[in-house]
C-alpha atoms as a PDB file:
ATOM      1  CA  UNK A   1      20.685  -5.783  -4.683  1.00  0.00           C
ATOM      2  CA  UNK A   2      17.501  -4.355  -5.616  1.00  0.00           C
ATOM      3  CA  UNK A   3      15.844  -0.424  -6.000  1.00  0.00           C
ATOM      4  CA  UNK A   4      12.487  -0.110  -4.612  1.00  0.00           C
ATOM      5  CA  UNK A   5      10.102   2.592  -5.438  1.00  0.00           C
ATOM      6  CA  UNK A   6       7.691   3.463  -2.820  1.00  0.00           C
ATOM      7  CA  UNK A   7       4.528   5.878  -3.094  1.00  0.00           C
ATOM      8  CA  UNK A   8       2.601   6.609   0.326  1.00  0.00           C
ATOM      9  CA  UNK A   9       5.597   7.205   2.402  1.00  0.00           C
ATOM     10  CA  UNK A  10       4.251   9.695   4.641  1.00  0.00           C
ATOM     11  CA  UNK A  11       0.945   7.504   5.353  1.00  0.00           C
ATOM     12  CA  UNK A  12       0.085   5.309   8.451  1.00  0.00           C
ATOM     13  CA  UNK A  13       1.127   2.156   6.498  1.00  0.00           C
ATOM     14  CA  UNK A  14       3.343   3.482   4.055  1.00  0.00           C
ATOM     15  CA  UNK A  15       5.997   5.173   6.754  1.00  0.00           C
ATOM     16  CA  UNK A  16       6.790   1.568   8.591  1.00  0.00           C
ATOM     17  CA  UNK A  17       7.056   0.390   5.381  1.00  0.00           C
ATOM     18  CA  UNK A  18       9.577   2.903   4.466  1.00  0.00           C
ATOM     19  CA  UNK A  19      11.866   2.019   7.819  1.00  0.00           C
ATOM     20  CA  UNK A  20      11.282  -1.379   6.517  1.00  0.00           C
ATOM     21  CA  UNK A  21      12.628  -1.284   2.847  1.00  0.00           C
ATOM     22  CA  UNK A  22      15.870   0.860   3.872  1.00  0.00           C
ATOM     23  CA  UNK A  23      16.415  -1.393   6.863  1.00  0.00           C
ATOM     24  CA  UNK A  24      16.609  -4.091   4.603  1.00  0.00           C
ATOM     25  CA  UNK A  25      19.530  -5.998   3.209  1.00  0.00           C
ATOM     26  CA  UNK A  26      17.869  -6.345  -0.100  1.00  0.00           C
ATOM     27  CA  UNK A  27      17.559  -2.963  -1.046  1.00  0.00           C
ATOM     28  CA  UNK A  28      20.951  -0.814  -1.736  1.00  0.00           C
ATOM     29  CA  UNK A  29      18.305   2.155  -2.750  1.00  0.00           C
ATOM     30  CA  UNK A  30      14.830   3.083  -2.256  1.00  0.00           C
ATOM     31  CA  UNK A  31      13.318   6.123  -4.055  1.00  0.00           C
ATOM     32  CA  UNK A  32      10.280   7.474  -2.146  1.00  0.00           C
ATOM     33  CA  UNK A  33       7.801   9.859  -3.826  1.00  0.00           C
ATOM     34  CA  UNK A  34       6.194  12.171  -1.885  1.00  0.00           C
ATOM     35  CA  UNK A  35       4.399  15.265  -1.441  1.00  0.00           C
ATOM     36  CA  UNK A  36       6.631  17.220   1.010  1.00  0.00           C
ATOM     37  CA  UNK A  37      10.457  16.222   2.131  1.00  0.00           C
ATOM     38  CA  UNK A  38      10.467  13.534   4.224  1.00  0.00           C
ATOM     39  CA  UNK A  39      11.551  13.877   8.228  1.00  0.00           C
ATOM     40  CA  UNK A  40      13.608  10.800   7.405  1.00  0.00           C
ATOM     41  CA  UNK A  41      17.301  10.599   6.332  1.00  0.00           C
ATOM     42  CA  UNK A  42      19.380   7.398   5.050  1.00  0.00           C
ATOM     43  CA  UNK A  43      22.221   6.622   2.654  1.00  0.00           C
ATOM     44  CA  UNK A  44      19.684   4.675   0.819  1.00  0.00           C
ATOM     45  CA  UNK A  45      17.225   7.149   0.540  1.00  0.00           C
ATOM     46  CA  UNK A  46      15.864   8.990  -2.682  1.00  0.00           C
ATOM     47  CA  UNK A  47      13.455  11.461  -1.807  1.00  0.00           C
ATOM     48  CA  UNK A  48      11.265  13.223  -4.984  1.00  0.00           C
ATOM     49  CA  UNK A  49       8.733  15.678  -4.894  1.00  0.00           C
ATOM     50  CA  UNK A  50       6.093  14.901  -6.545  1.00  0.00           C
ATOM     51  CA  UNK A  51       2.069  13.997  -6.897  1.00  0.00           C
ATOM     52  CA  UNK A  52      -0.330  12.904  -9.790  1.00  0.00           C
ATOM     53  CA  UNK A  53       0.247  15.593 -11.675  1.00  0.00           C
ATOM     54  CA  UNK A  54       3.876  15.715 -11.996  1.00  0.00           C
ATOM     55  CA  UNK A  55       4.358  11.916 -11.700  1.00  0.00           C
ATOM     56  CA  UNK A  56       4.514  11.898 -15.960  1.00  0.00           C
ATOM     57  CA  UNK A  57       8.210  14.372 -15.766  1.00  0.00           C
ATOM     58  CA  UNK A  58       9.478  12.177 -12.507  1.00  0.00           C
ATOM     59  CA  UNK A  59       9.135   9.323 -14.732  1.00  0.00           C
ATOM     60  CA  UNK A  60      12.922   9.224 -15.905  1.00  0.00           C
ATOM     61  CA  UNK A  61      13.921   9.046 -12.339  1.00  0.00           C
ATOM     62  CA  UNK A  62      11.677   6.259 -11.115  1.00  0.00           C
ATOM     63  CA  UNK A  63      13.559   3.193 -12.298  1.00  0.00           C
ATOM     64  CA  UNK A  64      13.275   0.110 -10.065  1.00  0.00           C
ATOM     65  CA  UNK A  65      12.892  -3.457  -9.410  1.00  0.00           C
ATOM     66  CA  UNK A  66      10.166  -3.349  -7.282  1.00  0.00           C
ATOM     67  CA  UNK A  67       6.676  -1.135  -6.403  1.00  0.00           C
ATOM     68  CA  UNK A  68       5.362  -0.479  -3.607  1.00  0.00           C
ATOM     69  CA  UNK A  69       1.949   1.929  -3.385  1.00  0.00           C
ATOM     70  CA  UNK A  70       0.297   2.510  -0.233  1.00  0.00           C
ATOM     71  CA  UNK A  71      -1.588   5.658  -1.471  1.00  0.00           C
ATOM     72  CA  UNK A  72      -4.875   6.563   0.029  1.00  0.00           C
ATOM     73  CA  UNK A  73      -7.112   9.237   1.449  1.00  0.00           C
ATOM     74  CA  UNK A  74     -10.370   9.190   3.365  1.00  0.00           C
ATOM     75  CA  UNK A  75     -13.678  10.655   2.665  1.00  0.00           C
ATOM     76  CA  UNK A  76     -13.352  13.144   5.401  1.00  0.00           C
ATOM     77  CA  UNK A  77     -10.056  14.504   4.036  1.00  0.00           C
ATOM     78  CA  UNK A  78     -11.704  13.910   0.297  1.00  0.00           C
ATOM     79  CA  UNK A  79     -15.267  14.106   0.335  1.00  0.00           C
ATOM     80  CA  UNK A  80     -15.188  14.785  -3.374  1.00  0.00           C
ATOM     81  CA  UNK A  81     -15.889  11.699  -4.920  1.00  0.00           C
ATOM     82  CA  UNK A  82     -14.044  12.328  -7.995  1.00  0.00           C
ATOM     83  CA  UNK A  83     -10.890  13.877  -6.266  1.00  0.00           C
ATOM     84  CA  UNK A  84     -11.041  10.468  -3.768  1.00  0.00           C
ATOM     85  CA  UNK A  85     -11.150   8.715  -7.501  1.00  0.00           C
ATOM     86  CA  UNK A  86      -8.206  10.345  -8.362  1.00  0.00           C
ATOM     87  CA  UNK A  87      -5.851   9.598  -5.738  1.00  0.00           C
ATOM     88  CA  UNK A  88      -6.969   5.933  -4.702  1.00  0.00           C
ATOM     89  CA  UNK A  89      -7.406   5.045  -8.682  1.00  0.00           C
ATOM     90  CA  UNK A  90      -5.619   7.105 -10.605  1.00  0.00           C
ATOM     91  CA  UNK A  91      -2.099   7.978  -8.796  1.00  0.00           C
ATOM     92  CA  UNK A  92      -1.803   4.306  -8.222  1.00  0.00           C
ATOM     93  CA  UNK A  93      -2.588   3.242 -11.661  1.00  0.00           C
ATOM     94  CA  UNK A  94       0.052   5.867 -12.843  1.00  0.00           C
ATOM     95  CA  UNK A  95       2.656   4.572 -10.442  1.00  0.00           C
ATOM     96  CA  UNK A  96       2.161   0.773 -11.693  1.00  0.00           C
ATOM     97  CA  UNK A  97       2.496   2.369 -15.231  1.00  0.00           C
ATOM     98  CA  UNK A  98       5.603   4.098 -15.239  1.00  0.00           C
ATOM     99  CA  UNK A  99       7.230   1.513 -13.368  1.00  0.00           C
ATOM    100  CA  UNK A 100       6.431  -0.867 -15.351  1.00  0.00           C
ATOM    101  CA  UNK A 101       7.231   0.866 -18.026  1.00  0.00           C
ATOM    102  CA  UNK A 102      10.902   1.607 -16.411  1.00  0.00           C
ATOM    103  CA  UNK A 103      11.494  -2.424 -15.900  1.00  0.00           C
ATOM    104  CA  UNK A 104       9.997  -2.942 -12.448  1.00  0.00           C
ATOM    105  CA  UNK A 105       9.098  -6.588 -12.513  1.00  0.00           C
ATOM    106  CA  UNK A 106       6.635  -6.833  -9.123  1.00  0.00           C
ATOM    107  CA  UNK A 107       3.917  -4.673  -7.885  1.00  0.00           C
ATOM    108  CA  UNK A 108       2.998  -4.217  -3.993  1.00  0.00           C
ATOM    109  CA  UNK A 109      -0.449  -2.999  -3.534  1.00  0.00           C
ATOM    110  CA  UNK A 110      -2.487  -1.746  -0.727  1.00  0.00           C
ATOM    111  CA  UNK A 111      -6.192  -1.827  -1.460  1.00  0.00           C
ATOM    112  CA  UNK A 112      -8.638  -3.076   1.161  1.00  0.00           C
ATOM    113  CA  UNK A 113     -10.890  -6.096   2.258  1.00  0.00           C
ATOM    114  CA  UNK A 114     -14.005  -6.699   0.354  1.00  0.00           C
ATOM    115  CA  UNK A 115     -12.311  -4.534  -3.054  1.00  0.00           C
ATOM    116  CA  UNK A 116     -14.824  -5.603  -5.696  1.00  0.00           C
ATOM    117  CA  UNK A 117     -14.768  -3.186  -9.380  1.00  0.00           C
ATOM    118  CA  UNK A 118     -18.479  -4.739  -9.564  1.00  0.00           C
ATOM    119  CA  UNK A 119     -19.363  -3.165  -6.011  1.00  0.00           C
ATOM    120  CA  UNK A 120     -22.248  -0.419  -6.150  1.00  0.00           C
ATOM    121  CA  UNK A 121     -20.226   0.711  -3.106  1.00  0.00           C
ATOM    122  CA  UNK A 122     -18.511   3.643  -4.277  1.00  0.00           C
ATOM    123  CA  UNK A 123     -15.288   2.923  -1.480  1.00  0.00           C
ATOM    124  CA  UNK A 124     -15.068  -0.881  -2.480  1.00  0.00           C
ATOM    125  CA  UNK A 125     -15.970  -0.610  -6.147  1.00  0.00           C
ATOM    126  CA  UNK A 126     -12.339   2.037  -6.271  1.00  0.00           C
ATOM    127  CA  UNK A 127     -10.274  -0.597  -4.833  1.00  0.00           C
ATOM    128  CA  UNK A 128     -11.796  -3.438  -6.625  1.00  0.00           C
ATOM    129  CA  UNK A 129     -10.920  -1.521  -9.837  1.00  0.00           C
ATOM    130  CA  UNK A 130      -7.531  -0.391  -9.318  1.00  0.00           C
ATOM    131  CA  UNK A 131      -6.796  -4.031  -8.570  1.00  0.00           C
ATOM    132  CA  UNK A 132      -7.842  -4.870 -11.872  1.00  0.00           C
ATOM    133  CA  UNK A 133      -6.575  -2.123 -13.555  1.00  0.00           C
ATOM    134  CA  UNK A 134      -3.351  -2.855 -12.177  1.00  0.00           C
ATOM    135  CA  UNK A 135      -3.335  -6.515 -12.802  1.00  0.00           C
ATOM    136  CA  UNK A 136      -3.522  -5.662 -16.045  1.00  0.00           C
ATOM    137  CA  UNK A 137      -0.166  -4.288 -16.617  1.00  0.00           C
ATOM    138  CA  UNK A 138       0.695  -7.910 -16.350  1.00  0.00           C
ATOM    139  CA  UNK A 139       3.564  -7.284 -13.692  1.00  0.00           C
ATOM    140  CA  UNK A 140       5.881 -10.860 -13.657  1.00  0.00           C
ATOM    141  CA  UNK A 141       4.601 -10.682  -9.792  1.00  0.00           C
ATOM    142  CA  UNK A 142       1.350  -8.820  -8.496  1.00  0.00           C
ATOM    143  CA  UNK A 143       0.934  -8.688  -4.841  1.00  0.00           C
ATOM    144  CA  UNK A 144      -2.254  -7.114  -3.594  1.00  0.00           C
ATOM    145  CA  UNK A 145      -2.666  -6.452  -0.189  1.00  0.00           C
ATOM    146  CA  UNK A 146      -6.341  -6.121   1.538  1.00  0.00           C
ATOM    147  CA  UNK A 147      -6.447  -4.834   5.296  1.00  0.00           C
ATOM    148  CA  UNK A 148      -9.865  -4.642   7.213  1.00  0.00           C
ATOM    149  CA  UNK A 149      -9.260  -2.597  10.602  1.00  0.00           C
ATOM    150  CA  UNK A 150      -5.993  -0.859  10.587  1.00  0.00           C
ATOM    151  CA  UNK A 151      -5.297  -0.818  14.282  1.00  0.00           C
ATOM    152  CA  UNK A 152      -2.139   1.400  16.058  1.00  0.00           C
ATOM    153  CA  UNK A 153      -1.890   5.040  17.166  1.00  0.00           C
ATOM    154  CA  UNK A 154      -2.003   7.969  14.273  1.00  0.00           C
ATOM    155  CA  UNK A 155      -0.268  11.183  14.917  1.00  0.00           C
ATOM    156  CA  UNK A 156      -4.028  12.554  13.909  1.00  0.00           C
ATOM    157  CA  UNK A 157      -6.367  12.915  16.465  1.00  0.00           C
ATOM    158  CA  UNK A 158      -9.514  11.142  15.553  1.00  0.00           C
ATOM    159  CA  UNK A 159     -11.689  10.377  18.117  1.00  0.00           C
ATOM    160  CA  UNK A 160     -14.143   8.484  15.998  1.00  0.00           C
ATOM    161  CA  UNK A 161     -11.715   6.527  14.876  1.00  0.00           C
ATOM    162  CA  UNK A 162      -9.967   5.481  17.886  1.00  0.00           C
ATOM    163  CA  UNK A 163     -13.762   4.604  19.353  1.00  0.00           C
ATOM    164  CA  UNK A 164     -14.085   1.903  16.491  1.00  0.00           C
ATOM    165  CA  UNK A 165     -10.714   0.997  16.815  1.00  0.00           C
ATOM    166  CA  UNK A 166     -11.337   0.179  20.147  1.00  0.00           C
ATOM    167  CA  UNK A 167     -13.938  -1.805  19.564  1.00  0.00           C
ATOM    168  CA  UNK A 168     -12.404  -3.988  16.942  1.00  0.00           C
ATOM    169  CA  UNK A 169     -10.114  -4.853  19.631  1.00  0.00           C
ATOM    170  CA  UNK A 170     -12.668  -6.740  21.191  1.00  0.00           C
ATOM    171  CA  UNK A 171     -14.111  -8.062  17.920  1.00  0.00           C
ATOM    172  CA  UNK A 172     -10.819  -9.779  16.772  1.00  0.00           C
ATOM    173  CA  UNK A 173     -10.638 -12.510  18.721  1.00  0.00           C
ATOM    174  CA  UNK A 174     -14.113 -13.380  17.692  1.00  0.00           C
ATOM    175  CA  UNK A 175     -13.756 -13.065  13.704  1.00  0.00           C
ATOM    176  CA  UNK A 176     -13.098 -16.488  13.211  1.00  0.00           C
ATOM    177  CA  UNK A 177     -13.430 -18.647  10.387  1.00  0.00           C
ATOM    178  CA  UNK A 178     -14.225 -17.091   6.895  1.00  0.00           C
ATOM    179  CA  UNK A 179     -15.028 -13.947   8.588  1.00  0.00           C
ATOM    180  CA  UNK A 180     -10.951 -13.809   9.517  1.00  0.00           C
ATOM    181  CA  UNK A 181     -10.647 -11.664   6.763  1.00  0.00           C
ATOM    182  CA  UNK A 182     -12.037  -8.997   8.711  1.00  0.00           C
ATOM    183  CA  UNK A 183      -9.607  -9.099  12.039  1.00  0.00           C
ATOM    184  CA  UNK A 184      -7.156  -5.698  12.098  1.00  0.00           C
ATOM    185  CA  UNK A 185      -3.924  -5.490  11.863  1.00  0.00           C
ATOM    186  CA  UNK A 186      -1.409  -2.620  13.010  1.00  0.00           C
ATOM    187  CA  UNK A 187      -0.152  -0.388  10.250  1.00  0.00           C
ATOM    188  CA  UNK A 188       3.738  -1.930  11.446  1.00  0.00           C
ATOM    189  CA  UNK A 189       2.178  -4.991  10.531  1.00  0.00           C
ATOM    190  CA  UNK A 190       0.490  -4.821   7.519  1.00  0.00           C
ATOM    191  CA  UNK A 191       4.219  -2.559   6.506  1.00  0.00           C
ATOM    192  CA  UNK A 192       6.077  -5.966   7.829  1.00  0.00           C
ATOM    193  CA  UNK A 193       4.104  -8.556   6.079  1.00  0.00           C
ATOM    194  CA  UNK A 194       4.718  -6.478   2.370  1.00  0.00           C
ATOM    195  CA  UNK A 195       8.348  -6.110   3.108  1.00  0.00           C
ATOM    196  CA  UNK A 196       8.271  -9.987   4.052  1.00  0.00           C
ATOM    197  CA  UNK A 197       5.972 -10.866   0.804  1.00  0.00           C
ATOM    198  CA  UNK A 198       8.412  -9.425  -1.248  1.00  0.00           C
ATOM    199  CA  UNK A 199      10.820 -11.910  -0.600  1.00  0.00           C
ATOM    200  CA  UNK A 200       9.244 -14.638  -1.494  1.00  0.00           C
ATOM    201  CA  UNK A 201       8.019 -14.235  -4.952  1.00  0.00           C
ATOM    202  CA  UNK A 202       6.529 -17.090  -6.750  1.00  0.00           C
ATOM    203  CA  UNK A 203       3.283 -16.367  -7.885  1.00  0.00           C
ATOM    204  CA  UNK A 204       2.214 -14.177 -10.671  1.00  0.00           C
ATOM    205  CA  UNK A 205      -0.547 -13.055  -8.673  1.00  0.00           C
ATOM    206  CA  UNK A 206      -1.414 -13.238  -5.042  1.00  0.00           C
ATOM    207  CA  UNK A 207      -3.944 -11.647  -2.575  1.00  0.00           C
ATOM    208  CA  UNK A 208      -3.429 -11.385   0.751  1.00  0.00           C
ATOM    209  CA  UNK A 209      -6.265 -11.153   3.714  1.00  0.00           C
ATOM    210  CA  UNK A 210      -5.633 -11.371   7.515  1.00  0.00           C
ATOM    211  CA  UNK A 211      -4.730 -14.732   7.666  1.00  0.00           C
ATOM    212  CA  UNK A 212      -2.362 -14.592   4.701  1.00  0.00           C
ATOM    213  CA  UNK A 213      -0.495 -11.885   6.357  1.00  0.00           C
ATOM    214  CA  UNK A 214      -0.500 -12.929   9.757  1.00  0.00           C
ATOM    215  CA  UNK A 215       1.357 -16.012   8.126  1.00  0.00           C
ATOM    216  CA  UNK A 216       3.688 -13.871   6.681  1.00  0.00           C
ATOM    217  CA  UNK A 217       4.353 -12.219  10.344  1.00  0.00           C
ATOM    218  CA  UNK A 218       5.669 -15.929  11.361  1.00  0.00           C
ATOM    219  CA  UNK A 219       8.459 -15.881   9.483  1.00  0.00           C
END
């Protein structure tokens, strides 16, 4: 059976995920790096403490098969463009590199739709280049996982956010065709559809959109 190491585990995505990877037969450990203990306890579970900056002396403890990052902040907790950098380029660079660097042979990635490193978008140009900074590690399999909407209830009230939310409701049904990309998917789902991508691994590299992971959800 297989370690997993997951970074995010106390995000919208990242905590399904979690539930997901211990729950699974594959796994007889997964090592979770956070920034705070965890409200979750399992046989399987490795909890460490730990951010960007102490990631470097974790390092001899984060040996595993597989990675899974689903680190990410918003600009209204992280209006500071370089401190967004940092934690939606730079932690999950770091992670891919000491993993790698420990034997993992796969990389799970959550980035978004439309991540493009040539995008004068600040938001999409940071995905679009840890995607190809992280491809370049040259993982045996890359898996890089690009969510428009992410629909489902947050333990955060955001009022805003549950307005467009809302409205994407409505809109999915009518994103059809190449614009498919673009439907939303639950943060349970998106979590589901990584833990199911993982395996089947046969490609060096593959990118996954809505329909790509609503595939995966069929399984």
């Amino acid at each position: 059976m297989k370690t997993a190491l997951l970074f995010g585990a106390t995000g919208f995505i990242g905590s399904h995920l979690l539930q997901d990877l211990l729950n699974s037969p594959d796994y007889s450990r997964v090592i979770a790096v956070a920034r705070k203990p965890l409200a979750v306890s399992h046989p399987k579970l490795t909890v460490l403490i730990g951010d960007l900056a102490s990631l470097p002396a974790l390092k001899p403890q984060l040996v595993a098969d597989e990675v899974f990052i689903a680190l990410g902040t918003t600009r209204k907790h992280t209006p500071d463009e370089a401190e967004y950098y940092k934690i939606d380029h730079d932690y999950p660079l770091l992670a891919a590199e000491i993993g790698k660097a420990n034997g993992a042979r796969s990389v799970f990635l959550v980035t978004a739709v439309g991540a493009n490193a040539g995008s004068g978008m600040f938001y999409v140009r940071t995905k679009g280049e840890v995607e190809r900074d992280i491809l370049a590690l040259d993982f045996d399999h890359t898996h890089i996982f690009r969510p428009s909407m992410i629909l489902g209830e947050r333990d955060e009230d955001r009022p805003r956010e549950r307005l467009i939310i809302s409205i994407w409701r409505v809109l999915n049904p009518l994103l059809v065709g190449s614009a498919n990309r673009y439907r939303g998917l639950t943060g349970n789902e998106i979590a589901h559809a990584i833990a199911k991508a993982a395996r089947h691994q046969t490609e060096k590299v593959r990118i996954y959109h809505w329909k790509e992971m609503a595939a995966l959800l069929q399984t």
